[in-house]
N, C-alpha and C. Protein backbone atom coordinates (compact mmCIF):
# COMPACT_ATOMS: atom_id res chain seq x y z
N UNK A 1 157.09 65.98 201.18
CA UNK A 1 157.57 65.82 202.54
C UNK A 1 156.93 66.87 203.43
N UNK A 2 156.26 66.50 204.74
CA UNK A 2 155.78 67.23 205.37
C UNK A 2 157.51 68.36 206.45
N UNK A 3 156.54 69.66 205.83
CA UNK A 3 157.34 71.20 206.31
C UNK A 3 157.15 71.47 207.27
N UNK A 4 155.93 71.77 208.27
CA UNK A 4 155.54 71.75 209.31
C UNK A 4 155.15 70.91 210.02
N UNK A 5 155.74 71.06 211.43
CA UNK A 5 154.99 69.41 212.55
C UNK A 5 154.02 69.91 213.14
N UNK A 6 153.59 71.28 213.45
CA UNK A 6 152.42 71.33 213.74
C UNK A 6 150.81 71.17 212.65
N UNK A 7 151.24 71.02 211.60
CA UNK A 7 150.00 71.42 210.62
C UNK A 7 149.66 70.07 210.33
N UNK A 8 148.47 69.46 210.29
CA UNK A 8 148.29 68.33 209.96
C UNK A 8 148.07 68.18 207.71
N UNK A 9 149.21 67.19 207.45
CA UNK A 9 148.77 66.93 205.94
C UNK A 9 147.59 65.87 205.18
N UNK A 10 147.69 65.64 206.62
CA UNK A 10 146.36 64.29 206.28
C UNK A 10 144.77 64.98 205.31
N UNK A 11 145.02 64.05 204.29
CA UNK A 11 143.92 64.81 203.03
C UNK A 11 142.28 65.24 203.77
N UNK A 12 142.48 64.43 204.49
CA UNK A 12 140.74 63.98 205.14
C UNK A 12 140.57 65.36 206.26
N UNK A 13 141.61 65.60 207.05
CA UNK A 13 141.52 66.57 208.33
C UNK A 13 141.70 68.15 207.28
N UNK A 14 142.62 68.24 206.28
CA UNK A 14 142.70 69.17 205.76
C UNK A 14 141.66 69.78 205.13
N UNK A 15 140.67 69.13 204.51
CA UNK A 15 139.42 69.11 203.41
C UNK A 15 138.35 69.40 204.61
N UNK A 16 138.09 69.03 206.34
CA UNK A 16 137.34 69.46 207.29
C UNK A 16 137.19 70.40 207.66
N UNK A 17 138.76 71.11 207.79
CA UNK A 17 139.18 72.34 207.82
C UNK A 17 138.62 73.01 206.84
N UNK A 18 139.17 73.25 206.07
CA UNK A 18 138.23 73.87 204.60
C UNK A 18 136.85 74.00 204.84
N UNK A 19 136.05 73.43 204.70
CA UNK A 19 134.78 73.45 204.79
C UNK A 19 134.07 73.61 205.54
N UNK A 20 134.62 73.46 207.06
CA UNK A 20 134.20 73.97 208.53
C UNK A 20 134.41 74.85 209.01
N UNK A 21 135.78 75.71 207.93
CA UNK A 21 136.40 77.04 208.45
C UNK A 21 135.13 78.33 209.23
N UNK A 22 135.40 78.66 210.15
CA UNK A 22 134.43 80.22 210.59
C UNK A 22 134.80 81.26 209.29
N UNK A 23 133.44 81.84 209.64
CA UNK A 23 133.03 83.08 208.77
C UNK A 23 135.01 83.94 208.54
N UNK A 24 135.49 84.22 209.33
CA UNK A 24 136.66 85.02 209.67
C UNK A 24 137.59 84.71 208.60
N UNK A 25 138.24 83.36 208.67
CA UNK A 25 138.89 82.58 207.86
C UNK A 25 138.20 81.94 206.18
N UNK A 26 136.83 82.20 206.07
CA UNK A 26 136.10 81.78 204.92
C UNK A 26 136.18 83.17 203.99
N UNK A 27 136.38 84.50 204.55
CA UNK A 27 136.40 85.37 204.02
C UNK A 27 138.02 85.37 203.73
N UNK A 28 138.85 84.82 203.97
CA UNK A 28 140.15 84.85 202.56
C UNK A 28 139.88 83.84 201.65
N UNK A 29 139.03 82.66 202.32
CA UNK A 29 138.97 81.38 201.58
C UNK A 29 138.58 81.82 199.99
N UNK A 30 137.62 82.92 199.97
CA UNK A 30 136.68 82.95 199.35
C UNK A 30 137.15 84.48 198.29
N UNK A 31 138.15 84.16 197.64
CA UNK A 31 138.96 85.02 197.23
C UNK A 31 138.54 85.14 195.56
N UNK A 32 138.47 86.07 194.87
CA UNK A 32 138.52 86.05 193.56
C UNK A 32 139.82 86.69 192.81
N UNK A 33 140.08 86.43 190.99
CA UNK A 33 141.15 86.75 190.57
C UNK A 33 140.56 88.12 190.16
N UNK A 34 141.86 88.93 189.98
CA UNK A 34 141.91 90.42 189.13
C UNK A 34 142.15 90.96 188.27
N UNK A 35 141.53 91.56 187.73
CA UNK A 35 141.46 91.94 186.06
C UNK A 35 142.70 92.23 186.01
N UNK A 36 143.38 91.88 184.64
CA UNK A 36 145.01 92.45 184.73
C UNK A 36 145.01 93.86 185.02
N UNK A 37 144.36 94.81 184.66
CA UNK A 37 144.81 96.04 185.43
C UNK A 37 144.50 96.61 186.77
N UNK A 38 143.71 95.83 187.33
CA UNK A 38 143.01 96.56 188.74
C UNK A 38 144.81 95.06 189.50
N UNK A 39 145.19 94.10 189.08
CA UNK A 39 146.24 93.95 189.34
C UNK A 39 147.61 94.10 189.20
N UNK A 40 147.72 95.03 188.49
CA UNK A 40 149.17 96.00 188.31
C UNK A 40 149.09 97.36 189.08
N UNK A 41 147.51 97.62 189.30
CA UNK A 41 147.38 98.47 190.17
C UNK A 41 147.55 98.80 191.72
N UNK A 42 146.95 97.07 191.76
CA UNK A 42 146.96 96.89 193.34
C UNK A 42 147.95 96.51 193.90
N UNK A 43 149.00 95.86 193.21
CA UNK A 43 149.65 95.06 193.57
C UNK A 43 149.83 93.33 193.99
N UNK A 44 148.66 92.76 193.42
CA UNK A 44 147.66 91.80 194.20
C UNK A 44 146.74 90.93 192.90
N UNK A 45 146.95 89.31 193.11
CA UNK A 45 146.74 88.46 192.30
C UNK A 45 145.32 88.25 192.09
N UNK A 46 144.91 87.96 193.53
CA UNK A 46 143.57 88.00 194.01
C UNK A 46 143.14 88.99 194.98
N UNK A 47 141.19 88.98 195.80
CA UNK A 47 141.03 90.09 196.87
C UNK A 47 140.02 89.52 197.17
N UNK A 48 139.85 88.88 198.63
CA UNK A 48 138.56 88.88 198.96
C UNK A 48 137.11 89.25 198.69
N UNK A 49 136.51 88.54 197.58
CA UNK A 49 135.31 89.13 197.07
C UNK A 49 134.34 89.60 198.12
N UNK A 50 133.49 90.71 197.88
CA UNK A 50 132.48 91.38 198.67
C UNK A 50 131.47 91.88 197.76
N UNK A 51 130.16 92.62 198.88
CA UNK A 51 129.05 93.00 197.49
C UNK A 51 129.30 94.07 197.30
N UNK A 52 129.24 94.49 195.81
CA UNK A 52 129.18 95.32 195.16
C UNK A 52 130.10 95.65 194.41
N UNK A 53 131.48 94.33 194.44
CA UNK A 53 131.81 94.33 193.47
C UNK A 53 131.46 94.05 192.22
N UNK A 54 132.20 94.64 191.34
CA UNK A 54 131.67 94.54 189.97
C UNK A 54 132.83 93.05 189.28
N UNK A 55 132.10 91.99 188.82
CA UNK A 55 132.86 91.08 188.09
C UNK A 55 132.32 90.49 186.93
N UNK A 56 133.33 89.49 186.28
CA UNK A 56 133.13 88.67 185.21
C UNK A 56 133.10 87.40 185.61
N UNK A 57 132.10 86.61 184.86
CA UNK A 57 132.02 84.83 185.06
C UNK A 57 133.31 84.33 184.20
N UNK A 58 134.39 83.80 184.70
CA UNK A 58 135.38 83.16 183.87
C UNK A 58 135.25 81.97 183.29
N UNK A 59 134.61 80.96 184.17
CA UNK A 59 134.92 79.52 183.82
C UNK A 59 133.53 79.02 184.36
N UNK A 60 133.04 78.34 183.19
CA UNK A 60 131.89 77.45 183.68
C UNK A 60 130.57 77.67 182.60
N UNK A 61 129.73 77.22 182.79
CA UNK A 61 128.25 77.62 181.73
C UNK A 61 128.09 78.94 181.92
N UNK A 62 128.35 79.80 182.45
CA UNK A 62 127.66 81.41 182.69
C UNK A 62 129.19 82.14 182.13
N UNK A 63 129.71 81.62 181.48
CA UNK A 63 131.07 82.16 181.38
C UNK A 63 130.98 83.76 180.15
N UNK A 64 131.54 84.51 180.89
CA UNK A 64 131.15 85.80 179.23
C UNK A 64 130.20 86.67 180.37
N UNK A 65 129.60 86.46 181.34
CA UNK A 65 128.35 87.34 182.20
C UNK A 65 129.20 88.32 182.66
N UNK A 66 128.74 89.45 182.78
CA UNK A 66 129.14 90.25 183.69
C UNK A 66 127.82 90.67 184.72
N UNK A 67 128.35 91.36 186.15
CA UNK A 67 127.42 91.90 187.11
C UNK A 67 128.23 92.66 188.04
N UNK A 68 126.99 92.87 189.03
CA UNK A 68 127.62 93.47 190.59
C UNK A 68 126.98 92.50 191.42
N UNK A 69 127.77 92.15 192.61
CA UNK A 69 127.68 91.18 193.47
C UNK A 69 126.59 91.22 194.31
N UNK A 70 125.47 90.47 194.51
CA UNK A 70 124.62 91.27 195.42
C UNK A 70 124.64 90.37 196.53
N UNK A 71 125.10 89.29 196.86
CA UNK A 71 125.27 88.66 198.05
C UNK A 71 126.59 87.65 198.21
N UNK A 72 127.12 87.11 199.15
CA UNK A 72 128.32 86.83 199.49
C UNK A 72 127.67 85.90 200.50
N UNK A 73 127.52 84.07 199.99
CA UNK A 73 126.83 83.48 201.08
C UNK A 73 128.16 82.40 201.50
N UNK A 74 128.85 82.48 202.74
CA UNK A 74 129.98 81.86 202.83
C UNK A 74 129.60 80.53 203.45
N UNK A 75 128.19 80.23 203.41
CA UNK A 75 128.04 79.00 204.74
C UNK A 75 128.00 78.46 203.41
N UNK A 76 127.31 78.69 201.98
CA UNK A 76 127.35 77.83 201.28
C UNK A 76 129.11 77.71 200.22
N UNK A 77 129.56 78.91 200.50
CA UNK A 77 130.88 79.10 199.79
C UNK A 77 130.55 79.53 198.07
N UNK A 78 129.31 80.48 198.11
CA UNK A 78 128.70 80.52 196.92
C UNK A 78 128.85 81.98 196.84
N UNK A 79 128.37 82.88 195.48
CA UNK A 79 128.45 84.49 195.04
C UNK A 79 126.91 84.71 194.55
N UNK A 80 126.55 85.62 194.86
CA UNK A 80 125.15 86.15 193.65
C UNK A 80 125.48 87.03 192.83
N UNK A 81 125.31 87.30 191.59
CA UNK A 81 125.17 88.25 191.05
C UNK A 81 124.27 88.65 190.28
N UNK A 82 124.12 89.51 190.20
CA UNK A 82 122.40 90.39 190.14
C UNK A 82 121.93 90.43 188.73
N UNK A 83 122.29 90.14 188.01
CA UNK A 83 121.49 89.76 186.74
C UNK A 83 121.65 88.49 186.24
N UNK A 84 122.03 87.56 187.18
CA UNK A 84 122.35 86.09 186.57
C UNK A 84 120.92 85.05 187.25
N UNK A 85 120.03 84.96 186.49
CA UNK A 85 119.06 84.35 187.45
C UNK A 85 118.31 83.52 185.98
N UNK A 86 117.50 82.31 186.83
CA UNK A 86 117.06 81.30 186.30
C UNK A 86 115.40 81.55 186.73
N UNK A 87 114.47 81.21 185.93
CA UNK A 87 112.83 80.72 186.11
C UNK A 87 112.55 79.12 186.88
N UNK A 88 112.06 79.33 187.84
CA UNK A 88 111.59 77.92 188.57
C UNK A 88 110.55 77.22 187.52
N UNK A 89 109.86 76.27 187.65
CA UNK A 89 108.74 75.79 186.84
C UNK A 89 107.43 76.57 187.12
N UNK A 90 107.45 77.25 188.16
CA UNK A 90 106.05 78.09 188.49
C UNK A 90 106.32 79.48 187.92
N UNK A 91 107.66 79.81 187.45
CA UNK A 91 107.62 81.40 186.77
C UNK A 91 108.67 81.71 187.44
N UNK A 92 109.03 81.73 188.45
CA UNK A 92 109.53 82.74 189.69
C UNK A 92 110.93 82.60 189.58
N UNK A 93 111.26 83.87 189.66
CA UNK A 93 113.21 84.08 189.41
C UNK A 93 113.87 82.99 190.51
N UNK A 94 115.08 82.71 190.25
CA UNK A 94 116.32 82.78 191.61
C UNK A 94 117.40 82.58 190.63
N UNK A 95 118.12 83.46 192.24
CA UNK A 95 119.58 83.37 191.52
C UNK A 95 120.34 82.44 191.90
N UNK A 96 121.40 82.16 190.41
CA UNK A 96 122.05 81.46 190.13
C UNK A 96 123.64 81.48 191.21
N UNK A 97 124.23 80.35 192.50
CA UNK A 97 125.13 80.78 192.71
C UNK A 97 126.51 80.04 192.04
N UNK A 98 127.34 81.04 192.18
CA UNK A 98 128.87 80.91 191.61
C UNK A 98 129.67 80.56 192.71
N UNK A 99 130.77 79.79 192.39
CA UNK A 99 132.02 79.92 193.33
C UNK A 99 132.94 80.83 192.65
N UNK A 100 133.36 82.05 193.90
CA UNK A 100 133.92 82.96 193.91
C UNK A 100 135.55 82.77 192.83
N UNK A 101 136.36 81.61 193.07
CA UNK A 101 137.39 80.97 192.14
C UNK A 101 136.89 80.59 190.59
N UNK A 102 135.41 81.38 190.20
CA UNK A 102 134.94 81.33 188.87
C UNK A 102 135.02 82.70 188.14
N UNK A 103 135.40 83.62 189.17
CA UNK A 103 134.48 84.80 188.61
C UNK A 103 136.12 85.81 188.72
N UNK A 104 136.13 87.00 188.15
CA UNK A 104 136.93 87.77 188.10
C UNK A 104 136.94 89.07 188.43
N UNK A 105 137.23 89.79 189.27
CA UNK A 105 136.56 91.62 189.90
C UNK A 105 137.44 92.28 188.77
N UNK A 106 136.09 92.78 188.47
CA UNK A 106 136.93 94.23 187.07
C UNK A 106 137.10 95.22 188.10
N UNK A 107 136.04 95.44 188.81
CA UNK A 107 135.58 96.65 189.66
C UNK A 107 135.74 96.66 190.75
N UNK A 108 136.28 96.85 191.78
CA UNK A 108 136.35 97.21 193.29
C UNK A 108 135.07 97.94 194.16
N UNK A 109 134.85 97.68 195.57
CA UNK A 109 134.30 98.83 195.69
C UNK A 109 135.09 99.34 196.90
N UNK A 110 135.71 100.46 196.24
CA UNK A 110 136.57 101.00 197.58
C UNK A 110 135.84 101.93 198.97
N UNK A 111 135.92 101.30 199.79
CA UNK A 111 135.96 102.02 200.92
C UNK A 111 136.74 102.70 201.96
N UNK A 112 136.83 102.85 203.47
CA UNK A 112 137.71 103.04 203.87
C UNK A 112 138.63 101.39 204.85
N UNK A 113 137.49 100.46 204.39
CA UNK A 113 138.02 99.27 204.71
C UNK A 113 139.41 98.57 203.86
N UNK A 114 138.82 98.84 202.32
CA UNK A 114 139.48 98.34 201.65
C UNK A 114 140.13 99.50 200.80
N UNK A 115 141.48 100.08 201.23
CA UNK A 115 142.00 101.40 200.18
C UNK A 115 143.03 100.86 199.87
C-alpha cells in the first residue's frame, strides 16, 4: 500500500529516478557494506564508497580480490580498483569495473570530511 502521496510508486518513474539521479544523490546511491569491525566501530551498515578506500570483491567472478579504490565513476554507477585489470587483444591493460553493492570497505580513508 502506497505510504506517501507525494512519492511516486510507479516501477517505471522510480527505476528513472535511480538512474538519472545527479552526482549529489548518486553519491549515497552508491554505497558499499562494512567489514564487521570497521561496523561495530562506526556505528554504520554501509558508507558511501570513495578513492582510496581499501576493499574486498564480495559477490561475483572477481570475488576473494582485494584493493584500493582508484576511481569512483558515478555516470556509469561503476568502482575501479587498482589491481583488478584485464589484457585487451592488442596487450593493453583496463580496468575491470565493479558495482559498489559488490564490494566491501575493510579500510576507510579518514579525513576531515569523513571522521
Amino acid at each position: 500500500m502506497k505510504t506517501h502521496v507525494e512519492v511516486s510508486s510507479s516501477r517505471r518513474k522510480c527505476r528513472k529516478a535511480h538512474f538519472a539521479a545527479p552526482s549529489h544523490i548518486k553519491y549515497r546511491i552508491m554505497s558499499a557494506a562494512l567489514s564487521k569491525d570497521l561496523k561495530t566501530k562506526h556505528n554504520a551498515r554501509s558508507l558511501p564508497i570513495r578513492r582510496d578506500d581499501e576493499v574486498t570483491v564480495a559477490r561475483g567472478n572477481y570475488k576473494g580480490n582485494k584493493g584500493k579504490v582508484t576511481t569512483v565513476y558515478r555516470k556509469k554507477n561503476c568502482v575501479y580498483i587498482e589491481k583488478l585489470t584485464k589484457n585487451k587483444a592488442n596487450g593493453a591493460p583496463y580496468q575491470i569495473p565493479l558495482h559498489p553493492s559488490s564490494l566491501v570497505i575493510t579500510k576507510l580513508k579518514l579525513d576531515t570530511d569523513r571522521q
